[in-house]
C-alpha atoms as a PDB file:
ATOM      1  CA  UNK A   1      73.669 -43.652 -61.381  1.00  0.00           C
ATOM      2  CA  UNK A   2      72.734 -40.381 -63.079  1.00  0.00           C
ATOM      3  CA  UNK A   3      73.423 -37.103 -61.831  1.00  0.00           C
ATOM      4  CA  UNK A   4      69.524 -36.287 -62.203  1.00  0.00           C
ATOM      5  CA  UNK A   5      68.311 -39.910 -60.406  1.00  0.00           C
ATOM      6  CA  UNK A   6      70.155 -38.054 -56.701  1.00  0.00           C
ATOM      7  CA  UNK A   7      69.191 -34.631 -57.491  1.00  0.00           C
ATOM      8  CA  UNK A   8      65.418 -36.049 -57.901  1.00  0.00           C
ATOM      9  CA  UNK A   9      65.535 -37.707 -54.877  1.00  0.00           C
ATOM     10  CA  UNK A  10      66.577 -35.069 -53.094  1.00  0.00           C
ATOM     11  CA  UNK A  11      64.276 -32.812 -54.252  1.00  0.00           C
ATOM     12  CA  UNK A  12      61.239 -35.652 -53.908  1.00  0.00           C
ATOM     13  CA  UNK A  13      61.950 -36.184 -50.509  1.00  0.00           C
ATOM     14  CA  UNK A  14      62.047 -32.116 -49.485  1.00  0.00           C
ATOM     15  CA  UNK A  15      58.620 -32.142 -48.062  1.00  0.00           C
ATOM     16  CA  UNK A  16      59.468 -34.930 -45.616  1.00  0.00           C
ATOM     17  CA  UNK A  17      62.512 -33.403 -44.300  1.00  0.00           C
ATOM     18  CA  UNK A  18      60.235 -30.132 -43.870  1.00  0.00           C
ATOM     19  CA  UNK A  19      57.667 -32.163 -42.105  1.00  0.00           C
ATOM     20  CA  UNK A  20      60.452 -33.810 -39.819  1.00  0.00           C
ATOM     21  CA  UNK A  21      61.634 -31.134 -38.502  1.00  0.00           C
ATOM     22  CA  UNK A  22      57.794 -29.575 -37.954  1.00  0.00           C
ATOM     23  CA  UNK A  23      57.872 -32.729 -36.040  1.00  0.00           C
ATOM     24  CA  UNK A  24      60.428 -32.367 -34.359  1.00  0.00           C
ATOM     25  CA  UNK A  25      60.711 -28.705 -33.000  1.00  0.00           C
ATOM     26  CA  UNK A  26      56.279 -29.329 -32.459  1.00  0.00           C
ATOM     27  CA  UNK A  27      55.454 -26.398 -35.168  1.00  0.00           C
ATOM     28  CA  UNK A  28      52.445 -28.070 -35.864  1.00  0.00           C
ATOM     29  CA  UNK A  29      50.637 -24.410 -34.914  1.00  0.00           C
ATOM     30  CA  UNK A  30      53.045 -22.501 -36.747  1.00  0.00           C
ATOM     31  CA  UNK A  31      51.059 -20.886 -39.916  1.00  0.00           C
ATOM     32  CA  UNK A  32      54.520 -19.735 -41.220  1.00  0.00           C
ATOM     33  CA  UNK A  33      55.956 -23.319 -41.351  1.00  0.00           C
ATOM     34  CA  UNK A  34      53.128 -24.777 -43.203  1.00  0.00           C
ATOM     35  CA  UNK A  35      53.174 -22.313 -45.709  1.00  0.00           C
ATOM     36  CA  UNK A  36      56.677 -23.679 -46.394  1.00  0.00           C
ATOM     37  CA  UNK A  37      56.064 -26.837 -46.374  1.00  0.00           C
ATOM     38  CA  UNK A  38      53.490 -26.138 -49.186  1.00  0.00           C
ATOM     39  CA  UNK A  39      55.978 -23.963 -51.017  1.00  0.00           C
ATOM     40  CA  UNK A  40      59.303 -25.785 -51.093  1.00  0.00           C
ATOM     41  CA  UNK A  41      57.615 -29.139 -50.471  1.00  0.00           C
ATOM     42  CA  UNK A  42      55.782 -28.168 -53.501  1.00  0.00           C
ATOM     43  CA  UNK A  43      58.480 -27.230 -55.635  1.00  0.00           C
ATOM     44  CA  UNK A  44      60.456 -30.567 -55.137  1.00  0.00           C
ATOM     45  CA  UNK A  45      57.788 -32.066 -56.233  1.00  0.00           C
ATOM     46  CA  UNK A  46      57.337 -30.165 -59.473  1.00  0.00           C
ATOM     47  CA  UNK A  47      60.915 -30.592 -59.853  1.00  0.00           C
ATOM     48  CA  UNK A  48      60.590 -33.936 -60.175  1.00  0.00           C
ATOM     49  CA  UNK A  49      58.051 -33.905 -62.785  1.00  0.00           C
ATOM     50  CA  UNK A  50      59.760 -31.613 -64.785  1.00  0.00           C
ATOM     51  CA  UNK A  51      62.781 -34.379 -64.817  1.00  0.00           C
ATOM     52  CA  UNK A  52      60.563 -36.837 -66.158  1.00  0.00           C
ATOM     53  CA  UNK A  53      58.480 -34.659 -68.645  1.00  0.00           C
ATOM     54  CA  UNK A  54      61.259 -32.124 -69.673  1.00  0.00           C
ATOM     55  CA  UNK A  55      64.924 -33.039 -68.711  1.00  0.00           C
ATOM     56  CA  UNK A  56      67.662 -31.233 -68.551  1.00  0.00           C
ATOM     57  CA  UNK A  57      70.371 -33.200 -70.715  1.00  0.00           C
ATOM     58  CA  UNK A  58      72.715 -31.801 -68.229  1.00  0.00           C
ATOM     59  CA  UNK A  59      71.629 -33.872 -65.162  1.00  0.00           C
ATOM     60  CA  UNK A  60      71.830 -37.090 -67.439  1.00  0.00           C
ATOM     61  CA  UNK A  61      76.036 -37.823 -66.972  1.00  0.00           C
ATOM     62  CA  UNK A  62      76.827 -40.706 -64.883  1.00  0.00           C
ATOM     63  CA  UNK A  63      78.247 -39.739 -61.770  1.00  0.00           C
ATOM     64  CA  UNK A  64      80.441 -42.171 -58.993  1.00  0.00           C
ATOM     65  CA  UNK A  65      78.619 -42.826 -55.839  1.00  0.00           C
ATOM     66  CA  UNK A  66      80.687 -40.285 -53.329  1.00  0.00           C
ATOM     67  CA  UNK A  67      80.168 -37.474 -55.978  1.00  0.00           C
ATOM     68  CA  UNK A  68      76.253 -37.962 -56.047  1.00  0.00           C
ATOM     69  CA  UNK A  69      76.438 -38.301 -51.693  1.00  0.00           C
ATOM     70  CA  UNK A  70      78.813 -35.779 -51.105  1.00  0.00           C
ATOM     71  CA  UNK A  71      78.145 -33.143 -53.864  1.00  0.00           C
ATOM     72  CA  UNK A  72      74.916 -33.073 -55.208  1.00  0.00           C
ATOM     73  CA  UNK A  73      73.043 -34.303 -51.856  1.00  0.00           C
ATOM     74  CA  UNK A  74      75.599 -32.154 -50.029  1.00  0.00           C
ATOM     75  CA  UNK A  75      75.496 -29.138 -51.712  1.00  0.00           C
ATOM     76  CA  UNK A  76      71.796 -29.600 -51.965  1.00  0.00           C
ATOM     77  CA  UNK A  77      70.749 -29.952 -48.184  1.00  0.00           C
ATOM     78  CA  UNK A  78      72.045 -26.216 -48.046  1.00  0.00           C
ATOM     79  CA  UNK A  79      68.912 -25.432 -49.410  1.00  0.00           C
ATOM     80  CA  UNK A  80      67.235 -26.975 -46.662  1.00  0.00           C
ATOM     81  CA  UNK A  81      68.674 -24.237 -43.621  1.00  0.00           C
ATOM     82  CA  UNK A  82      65.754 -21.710 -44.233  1.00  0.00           C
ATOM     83  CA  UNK A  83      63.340 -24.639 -43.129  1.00  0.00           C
ATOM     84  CA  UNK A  84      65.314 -25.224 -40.077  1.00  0.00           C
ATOM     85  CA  UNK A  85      65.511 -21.559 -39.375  1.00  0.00           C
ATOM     86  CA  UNK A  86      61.768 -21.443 -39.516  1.00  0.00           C
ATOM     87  CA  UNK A  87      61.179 -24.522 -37.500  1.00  0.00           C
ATOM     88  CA  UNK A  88      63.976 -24.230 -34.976  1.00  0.00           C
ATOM     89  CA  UNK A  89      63.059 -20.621 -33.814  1.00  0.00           C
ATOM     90  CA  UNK A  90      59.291 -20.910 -34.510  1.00  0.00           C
ATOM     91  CA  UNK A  91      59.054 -17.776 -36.741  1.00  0.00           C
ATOM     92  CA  UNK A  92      56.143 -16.552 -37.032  1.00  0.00           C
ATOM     93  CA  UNK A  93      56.268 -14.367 -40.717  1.00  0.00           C
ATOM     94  CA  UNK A  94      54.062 -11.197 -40.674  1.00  0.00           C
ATOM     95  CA  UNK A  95      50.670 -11.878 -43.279  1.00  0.00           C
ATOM     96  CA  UNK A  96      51.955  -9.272 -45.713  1.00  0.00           C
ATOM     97  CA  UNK A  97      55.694 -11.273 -46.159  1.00  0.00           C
ATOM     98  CA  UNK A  98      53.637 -14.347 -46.194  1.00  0.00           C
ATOM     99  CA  UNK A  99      51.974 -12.388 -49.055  1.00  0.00           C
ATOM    100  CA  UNK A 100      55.093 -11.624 -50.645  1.00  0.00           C
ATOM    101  CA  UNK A 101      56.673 -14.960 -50.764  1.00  0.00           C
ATOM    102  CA  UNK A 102      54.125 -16.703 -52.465  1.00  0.00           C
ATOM    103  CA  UNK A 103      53.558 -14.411 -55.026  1.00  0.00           C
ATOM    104  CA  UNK A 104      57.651 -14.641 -55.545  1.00  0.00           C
ATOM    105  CA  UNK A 105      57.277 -18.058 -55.392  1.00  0.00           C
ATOM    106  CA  UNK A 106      54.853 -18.130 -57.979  1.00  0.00           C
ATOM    107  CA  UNK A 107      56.557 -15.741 -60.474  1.00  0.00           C
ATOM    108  CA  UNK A 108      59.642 -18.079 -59.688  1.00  0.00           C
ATOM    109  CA  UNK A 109      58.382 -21.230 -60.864  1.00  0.00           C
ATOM    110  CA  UNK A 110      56.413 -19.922 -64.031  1.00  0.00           C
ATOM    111  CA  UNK A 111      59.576 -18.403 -65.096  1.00  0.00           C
ATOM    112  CA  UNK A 112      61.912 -21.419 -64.101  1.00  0.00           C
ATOM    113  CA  UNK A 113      59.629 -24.304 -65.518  1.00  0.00           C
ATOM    114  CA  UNK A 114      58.256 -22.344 -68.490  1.00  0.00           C
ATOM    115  CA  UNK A 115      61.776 -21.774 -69.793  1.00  0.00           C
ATOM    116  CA  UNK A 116      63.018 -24.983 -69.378  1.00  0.00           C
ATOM    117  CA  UNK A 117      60.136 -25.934 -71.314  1.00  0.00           C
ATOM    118  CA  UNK A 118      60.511 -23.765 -73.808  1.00  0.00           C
ATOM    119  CA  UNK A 119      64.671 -24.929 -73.985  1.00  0.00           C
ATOM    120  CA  UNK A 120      63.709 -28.731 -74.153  1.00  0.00           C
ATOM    121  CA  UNK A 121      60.913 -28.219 -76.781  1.00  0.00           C
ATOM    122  CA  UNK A 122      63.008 -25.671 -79.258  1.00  0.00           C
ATOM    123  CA  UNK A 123      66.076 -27.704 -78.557  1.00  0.00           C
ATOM    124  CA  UNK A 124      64.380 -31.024 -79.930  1.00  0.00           C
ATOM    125  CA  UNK A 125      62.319 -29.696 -82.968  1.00  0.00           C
ATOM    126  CA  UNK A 126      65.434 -27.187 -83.768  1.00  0.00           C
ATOM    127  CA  UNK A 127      68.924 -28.899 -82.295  1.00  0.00           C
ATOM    128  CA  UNK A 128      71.265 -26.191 -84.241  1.00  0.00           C
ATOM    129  CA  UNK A 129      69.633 -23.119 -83.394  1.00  0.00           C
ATOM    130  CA  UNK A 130      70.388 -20.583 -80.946  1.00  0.00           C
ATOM    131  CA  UNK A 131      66.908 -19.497 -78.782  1.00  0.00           C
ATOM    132  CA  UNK A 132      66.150 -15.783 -78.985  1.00  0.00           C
ATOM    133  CA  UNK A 133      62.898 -15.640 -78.506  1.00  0.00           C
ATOM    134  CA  UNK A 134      60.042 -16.015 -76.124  1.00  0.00           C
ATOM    135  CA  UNK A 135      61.026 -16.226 -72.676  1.00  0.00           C
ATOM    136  CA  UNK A 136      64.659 -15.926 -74.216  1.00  0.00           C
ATOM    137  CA  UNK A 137      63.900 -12.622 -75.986  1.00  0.00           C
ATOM    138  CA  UNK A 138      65.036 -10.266 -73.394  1.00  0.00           C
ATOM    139  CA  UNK A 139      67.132 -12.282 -70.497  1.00  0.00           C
ATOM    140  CA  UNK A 140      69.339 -14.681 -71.509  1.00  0.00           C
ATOM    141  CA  UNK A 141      69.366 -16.200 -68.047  1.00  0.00           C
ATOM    142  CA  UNK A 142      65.194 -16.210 -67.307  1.00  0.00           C
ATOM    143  CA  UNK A 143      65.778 -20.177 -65.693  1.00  0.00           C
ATOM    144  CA  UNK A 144      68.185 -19.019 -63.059  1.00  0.00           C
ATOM    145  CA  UNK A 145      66.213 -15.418 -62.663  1.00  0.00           C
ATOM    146  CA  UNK A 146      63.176 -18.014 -61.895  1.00  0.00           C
ATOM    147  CA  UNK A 147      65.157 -20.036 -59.485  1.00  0.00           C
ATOM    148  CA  UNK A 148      66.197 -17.274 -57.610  1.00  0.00           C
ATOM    149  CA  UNK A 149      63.096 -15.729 -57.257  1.00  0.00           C
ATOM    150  CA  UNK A 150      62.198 -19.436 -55.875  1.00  0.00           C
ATOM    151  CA  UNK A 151      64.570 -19.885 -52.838  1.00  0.00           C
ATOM    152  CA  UNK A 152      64.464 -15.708 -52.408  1.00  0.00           C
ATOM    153  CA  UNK A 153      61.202 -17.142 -51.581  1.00  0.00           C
ATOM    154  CA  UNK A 154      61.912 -19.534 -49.214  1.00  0.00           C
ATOM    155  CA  UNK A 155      64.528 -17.828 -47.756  1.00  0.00           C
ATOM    156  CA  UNK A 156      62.289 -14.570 -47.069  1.00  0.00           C
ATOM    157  CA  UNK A 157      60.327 -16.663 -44.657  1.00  0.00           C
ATOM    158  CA  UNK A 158      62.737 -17.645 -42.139  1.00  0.00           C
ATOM    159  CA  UNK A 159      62.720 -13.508 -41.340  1.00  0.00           C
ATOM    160  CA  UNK A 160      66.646 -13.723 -41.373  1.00  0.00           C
ATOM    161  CA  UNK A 161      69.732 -12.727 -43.214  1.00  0.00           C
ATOM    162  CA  UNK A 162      71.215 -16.235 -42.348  1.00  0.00           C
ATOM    163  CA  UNK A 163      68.369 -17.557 -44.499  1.00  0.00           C
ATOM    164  CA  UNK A 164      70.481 -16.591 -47.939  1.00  0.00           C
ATOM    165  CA  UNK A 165      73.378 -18.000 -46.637  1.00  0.00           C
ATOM    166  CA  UNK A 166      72.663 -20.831 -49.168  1.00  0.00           C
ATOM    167  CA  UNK A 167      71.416 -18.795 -51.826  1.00  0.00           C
ATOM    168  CA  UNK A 168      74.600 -16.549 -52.039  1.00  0.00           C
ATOM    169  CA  UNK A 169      76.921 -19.521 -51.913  1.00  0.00           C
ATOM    170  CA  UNK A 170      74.674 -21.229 -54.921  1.00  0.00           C
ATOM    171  CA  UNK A 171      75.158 -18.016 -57.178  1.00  0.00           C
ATOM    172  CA  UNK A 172      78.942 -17.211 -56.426  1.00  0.00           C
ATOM    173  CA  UNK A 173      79.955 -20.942 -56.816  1.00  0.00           C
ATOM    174  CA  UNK A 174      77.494 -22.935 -58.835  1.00  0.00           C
ATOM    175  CA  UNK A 175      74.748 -20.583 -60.815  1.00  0.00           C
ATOM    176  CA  UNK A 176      77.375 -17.763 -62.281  1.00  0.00           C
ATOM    177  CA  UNK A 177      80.256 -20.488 -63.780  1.00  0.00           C
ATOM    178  CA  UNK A 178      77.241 -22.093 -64.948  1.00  0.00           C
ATOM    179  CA  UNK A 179      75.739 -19.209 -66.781  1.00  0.00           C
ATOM    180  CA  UNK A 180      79.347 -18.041 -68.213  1.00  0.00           C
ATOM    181  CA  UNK A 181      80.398 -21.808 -69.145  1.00  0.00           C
ATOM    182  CA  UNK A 182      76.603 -21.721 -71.557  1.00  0.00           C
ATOM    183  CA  UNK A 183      77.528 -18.361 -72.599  1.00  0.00           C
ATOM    184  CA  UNK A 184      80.651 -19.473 -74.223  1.00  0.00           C
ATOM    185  CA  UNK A 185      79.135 -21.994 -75.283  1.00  0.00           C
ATOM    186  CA  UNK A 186      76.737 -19.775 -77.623  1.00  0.00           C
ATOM    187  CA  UNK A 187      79.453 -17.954 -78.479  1.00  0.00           C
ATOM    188  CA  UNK A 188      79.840 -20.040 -81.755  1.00  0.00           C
ATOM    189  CA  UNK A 189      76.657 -19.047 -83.356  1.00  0.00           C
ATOM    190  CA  UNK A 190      77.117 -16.041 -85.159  1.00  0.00           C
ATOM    191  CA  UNK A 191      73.890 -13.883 -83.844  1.00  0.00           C
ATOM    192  CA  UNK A 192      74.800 -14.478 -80.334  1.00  0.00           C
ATOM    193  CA  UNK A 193      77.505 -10.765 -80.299  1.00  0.00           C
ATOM    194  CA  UNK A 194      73.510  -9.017 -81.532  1.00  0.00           C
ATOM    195  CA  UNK A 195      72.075 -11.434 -79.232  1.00  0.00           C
ATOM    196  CA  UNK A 196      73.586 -10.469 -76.018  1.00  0.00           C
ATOM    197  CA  UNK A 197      73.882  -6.560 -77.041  1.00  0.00           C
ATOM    198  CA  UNK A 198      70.011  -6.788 -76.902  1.00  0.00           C
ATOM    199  CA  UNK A 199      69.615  -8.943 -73.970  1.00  0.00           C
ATOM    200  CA  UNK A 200      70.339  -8.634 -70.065  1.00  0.00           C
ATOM    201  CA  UNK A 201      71.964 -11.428 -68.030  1.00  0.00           C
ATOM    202  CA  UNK A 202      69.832 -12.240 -65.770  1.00  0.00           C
ATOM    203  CA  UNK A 203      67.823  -9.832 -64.106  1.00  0.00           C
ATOM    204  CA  UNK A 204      65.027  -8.252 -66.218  1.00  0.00           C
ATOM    205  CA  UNK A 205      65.812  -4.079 -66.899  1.00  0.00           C
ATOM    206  CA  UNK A 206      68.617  -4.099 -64.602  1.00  0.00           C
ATOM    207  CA  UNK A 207      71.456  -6.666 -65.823  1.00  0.00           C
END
């Protein structure tokens, strides 16, 4: 199977995990866990769709069986602890950080999908050149700024420090070899050295 085909499942099937363990731990009351249940639920959703209507080509290698369990649905279900956290001790998230985590939410998945958008389009129409513009124009990283602004998000709600746990482990071992792997990759086009003088990482006017 394709790497993609367990990473889509996983993220399809987010919103029933959520709602088993509202089940489970009787949350049913609990404003705070349907409000993420509509947020991550929501986002594995979206997820999905943006497989099937913009794919990353990197989620389309073949993969073995125990790498797709034990990796990608592994490393995955990390994501999954602020929902337990939420559930498990019934946290009930003051209005204004409900507030705050769904407009980071929002700002999250505009700047996660819109970029991959704009990568999948450009990269089609133009296969040899290097994206500087647009959401490109002044981050170099605006997919993974998106992303984190996502599960910040999620993680926000559980009203915990344990809740980035996952998030921190994601960055350090997955998101920042990622992000210098592409960057050498871009190295061979000649404007990237102007490029990335011009451009931050991956946080907007900071790095």
């Amino acid at each position: 199977m394709k790497l993609k085909q367990y990473i889509d499942l996983h993220k399809g099937v987010t919103f029933l995990a959520i709602l088993a363990l509202m089940a489970f731990y009787r949350q049913w009351d609990n404003p705070t866990a349907w409000v993420y249940l509509a947020l991550h639920g929501t986002y594995g959703q979206l997820w999905v769709l943006k497989s099937r209507l913009f794919p990353d080509k990197n989620w389309e290698k073949r993969v073995r069986l125990w790498y797709g369990v034990l990796i990608a649905w592994g490393g995955l279900t990390l994501y999954w602890f602020p929902a337990w956290l939420v559930n498990a001790r019934s946290v009930a998230a003051p209005p204004w950080l409900l507030a705050i985590a769904i407009s980071l939410f929002s700002f999250g998945v505009f700047f996660h999908f819109a970029t991959d958008m704009q990568k999948y389009t450009q990269l089609k129409l133009q296969p040899d050149r290097l994206i500087t513009d647009g959401l490109f124009a002044r981050v170099r990283n605006i997919n993974y700024f998106g992303e984190f602004l996502i599960y910040f998000s999620f993680a926000l709600l559980a009203v915990s420090w344990l809740a980035f746990i996952p998030l921190a482990i994601f960055i350090v071992f997955y998101w920042t070899p990622n992000m210098r792997r592409k960057e050498r990759s871009l190295a061979r086009y000649p404007e990237f050295t102007d490029y990335k003088r011009r451009t931050k990482w991956i946080l907007p006017y900071i790095f």
